[in-house]
C-alpha atoms as a PDB file:
ATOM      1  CA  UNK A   1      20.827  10.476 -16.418  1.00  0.00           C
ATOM      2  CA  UNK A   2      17.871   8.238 -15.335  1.00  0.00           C
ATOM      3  CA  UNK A   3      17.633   4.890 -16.686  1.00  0.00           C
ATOM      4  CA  UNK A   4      14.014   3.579 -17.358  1.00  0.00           C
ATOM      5  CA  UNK A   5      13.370  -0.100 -15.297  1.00  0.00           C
ATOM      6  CA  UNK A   6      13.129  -1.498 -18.224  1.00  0.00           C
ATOM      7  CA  UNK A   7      16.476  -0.780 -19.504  1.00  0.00           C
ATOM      8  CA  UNK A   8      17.879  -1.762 -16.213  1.00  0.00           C
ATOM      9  CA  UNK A   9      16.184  -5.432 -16.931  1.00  0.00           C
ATOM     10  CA  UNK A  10      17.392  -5.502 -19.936  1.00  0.00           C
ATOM     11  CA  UNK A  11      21.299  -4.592 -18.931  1.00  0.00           C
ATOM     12  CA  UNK A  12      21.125  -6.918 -15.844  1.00  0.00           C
ATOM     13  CA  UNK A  13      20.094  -9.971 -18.045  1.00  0.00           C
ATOM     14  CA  UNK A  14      22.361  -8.986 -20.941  1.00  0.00           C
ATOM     15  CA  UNK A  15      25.410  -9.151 -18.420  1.00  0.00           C
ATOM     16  CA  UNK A  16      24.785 -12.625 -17.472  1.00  0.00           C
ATOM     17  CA  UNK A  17      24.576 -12.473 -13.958  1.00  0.00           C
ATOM     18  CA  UNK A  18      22.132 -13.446 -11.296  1.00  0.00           C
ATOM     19  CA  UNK A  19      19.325 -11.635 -11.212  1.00  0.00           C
ATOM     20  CA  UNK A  20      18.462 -11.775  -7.650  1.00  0.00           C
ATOM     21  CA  UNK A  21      20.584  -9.210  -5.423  1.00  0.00           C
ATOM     22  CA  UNK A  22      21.276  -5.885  -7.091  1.00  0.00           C
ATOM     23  CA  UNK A  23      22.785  -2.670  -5.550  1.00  0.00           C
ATOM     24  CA  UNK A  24      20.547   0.188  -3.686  1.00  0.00           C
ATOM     25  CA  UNK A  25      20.461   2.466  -6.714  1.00  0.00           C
ATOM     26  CA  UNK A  26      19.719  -0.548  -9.214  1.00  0.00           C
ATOM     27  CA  UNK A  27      17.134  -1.363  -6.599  1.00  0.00           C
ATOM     28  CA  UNK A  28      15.828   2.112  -5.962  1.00  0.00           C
ATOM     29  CA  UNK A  29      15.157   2.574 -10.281  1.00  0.00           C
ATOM     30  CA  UNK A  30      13.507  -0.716 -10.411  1.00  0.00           C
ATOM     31  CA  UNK A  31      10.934   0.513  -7.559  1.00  0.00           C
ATOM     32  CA  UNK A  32      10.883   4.032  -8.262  1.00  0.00           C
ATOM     33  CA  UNK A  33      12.032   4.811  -4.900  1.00  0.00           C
ATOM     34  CA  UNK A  34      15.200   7.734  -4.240  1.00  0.00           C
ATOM     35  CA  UNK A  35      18.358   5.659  -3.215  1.00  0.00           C
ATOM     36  CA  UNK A  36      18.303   8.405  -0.447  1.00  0.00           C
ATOM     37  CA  UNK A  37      14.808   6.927   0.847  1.00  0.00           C
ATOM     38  CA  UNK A  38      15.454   3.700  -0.111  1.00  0.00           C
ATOM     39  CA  UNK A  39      18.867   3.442   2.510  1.00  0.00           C
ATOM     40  CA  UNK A  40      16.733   4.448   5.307  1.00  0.00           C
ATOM     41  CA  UNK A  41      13.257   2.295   4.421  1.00  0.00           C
ATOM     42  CA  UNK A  42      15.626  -0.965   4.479  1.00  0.00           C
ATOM     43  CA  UNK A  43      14.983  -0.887   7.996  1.00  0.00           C
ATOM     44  CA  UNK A  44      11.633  -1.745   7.674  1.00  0.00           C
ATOM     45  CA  UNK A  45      12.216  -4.431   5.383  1.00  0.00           C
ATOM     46  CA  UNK A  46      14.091  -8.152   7.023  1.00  0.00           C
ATOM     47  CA  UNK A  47      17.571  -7.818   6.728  1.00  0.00           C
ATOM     48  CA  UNK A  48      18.586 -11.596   4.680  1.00  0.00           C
ATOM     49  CA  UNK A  49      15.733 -11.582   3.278  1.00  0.00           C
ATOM     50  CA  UNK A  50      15.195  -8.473   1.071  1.00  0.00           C
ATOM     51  CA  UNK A  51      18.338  -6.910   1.681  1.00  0.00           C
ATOM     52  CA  UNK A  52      21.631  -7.512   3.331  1.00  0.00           C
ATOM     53  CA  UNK A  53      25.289  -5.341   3.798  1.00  0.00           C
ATOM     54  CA  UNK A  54      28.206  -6.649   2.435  1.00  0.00           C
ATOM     55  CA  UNK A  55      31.189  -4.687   3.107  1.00  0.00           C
ATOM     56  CA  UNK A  56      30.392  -0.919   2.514  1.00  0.00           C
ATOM     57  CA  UNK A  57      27.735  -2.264  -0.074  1.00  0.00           C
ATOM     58  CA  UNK A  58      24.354  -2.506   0.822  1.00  0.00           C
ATOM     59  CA  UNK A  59      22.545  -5.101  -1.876  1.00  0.00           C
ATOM     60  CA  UNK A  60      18.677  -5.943  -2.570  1.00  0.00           C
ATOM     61  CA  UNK A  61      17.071  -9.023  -3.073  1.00  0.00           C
ATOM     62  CA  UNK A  62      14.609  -8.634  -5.867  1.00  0.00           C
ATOM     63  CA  UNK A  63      13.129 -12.398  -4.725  1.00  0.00           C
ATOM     64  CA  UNK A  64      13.110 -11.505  -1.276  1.00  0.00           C
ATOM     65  CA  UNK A  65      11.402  -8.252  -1.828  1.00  0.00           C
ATOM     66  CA  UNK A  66       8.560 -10.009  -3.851  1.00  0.00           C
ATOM     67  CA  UNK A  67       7.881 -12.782  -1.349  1.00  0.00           C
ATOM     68  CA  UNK A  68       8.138 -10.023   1.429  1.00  0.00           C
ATOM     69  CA  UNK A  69       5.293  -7.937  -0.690  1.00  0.00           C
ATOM     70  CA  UNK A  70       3.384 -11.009  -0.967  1.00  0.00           C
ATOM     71  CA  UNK A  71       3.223 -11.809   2.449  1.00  0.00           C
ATOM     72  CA  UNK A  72       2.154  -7.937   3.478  1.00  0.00           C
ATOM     73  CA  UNK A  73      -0.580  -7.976   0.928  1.00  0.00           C
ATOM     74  CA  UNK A  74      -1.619 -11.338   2.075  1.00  0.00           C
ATOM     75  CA  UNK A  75      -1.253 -10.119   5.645  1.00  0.00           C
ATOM     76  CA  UNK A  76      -3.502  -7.116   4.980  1.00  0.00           C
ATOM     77  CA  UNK A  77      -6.237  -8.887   3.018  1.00  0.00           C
ATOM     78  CA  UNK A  78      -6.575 -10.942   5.866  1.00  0.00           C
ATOM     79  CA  UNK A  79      -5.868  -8.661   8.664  1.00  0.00           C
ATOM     80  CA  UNK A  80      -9.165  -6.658   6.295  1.00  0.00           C
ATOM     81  CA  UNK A  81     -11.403  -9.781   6.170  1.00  0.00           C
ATOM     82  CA  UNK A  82     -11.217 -10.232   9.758  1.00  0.00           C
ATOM     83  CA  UNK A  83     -12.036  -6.716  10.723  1.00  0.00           C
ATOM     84  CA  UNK A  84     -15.214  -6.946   7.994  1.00  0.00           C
ATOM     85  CA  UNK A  85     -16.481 -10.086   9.714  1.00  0.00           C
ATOM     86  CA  UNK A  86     -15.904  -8.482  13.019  1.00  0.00           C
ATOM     87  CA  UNK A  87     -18.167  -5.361  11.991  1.00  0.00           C
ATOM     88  CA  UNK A  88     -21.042  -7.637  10.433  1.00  0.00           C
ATOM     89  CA  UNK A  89     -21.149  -9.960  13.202  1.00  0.00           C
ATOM     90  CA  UNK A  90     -21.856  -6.567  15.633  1.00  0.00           C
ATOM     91  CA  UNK A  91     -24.034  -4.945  13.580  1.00  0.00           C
ATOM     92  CA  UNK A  92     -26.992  -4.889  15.353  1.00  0.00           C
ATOM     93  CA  UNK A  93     -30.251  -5.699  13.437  1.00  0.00           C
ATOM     94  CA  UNK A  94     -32.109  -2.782  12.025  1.00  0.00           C
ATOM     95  CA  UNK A  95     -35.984  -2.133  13.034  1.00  0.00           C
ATOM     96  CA  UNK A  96     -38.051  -0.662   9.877  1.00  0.00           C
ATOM     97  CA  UNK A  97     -40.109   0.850  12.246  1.00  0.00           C
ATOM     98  CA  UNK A  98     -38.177   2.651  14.187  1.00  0.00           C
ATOM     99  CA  UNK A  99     -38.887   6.473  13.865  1.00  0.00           C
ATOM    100  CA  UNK A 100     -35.838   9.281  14.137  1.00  0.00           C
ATOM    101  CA  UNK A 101     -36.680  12.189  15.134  1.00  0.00           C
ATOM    102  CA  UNK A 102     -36.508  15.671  12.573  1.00  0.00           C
ATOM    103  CA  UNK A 103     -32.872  16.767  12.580  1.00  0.00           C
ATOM    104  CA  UNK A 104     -33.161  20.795  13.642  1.00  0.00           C
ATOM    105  CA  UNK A 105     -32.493  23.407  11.101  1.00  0.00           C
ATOM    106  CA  UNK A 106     -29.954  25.588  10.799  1.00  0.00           C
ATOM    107  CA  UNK A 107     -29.784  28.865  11.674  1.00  0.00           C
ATOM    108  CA  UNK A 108     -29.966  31.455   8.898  1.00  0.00           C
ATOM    109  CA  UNK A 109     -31.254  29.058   6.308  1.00  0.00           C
ATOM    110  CA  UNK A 110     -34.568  29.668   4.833  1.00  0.00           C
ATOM    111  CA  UNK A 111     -36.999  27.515   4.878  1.00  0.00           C
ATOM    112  CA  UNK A 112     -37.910  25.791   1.868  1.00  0.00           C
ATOM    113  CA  UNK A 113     -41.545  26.539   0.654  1.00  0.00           C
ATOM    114  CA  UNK A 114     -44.765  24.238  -0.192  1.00  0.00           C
ATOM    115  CA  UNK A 115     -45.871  24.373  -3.674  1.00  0.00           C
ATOM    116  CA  UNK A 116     -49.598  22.658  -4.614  1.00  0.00           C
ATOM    117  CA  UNK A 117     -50.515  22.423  -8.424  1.00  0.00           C
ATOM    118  CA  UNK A 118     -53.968  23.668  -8.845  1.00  0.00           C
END
């Protein structure tokens, strides 16, 4: 049976207890990831900070994992704004006047006909 997040909220703050570091599957329903996935994506993540293995156990800071998110998002929107100042400083400044020359036609499509209103 899968539990909704919601009800998992709900049951963690009903039994009184810190709502911080929860266990892989409590983890893995609150971000809709597959325990399965979830035990091998923790390497990507900083062990201490988002999760951590205690015993057999591994455990999931919901905290850490937040302020970790933050600072990717963070990281990308800047990572983005310098790569869009990078491409406007370069862009090179665009002459009204300058002429391209007709793109050929393909092969084997027929020419499109003139049509004058009399």
């Amino acid at each position: 049976m899968h539990e909704q997040p919601a009800q998992i909220i709900t049951e963690l703050i009903e039994s009184n207890l810190p709502l911080d570091w929860v266990t892989l599957e409590q983890f893995g329903k609150l971000i809709g990831y597959p325990a399965s996935r979830l035990y091998r994506a923790k390497e990507q993540w900083p062990e201490g900070q988002v999760w951590q293995k205690v015993g057999k156990k591994v455990y999931f800071s919901i905290k850490g994992w937040n302020e970790w998110l933050n600072q990717q998002s963070i990281r990308e929107a800047s990572e983005y704004e310098a790569t869009l100042s990078k491409l406007t400083s370069q862009s090179p400044v665009v002459d009204d006047t300058l002429q391209f020359p007709n793109r050929r036609r393909r092969r084997g499509l027929a020419k499109r006909g003139s049509f004058e209103l009399t």
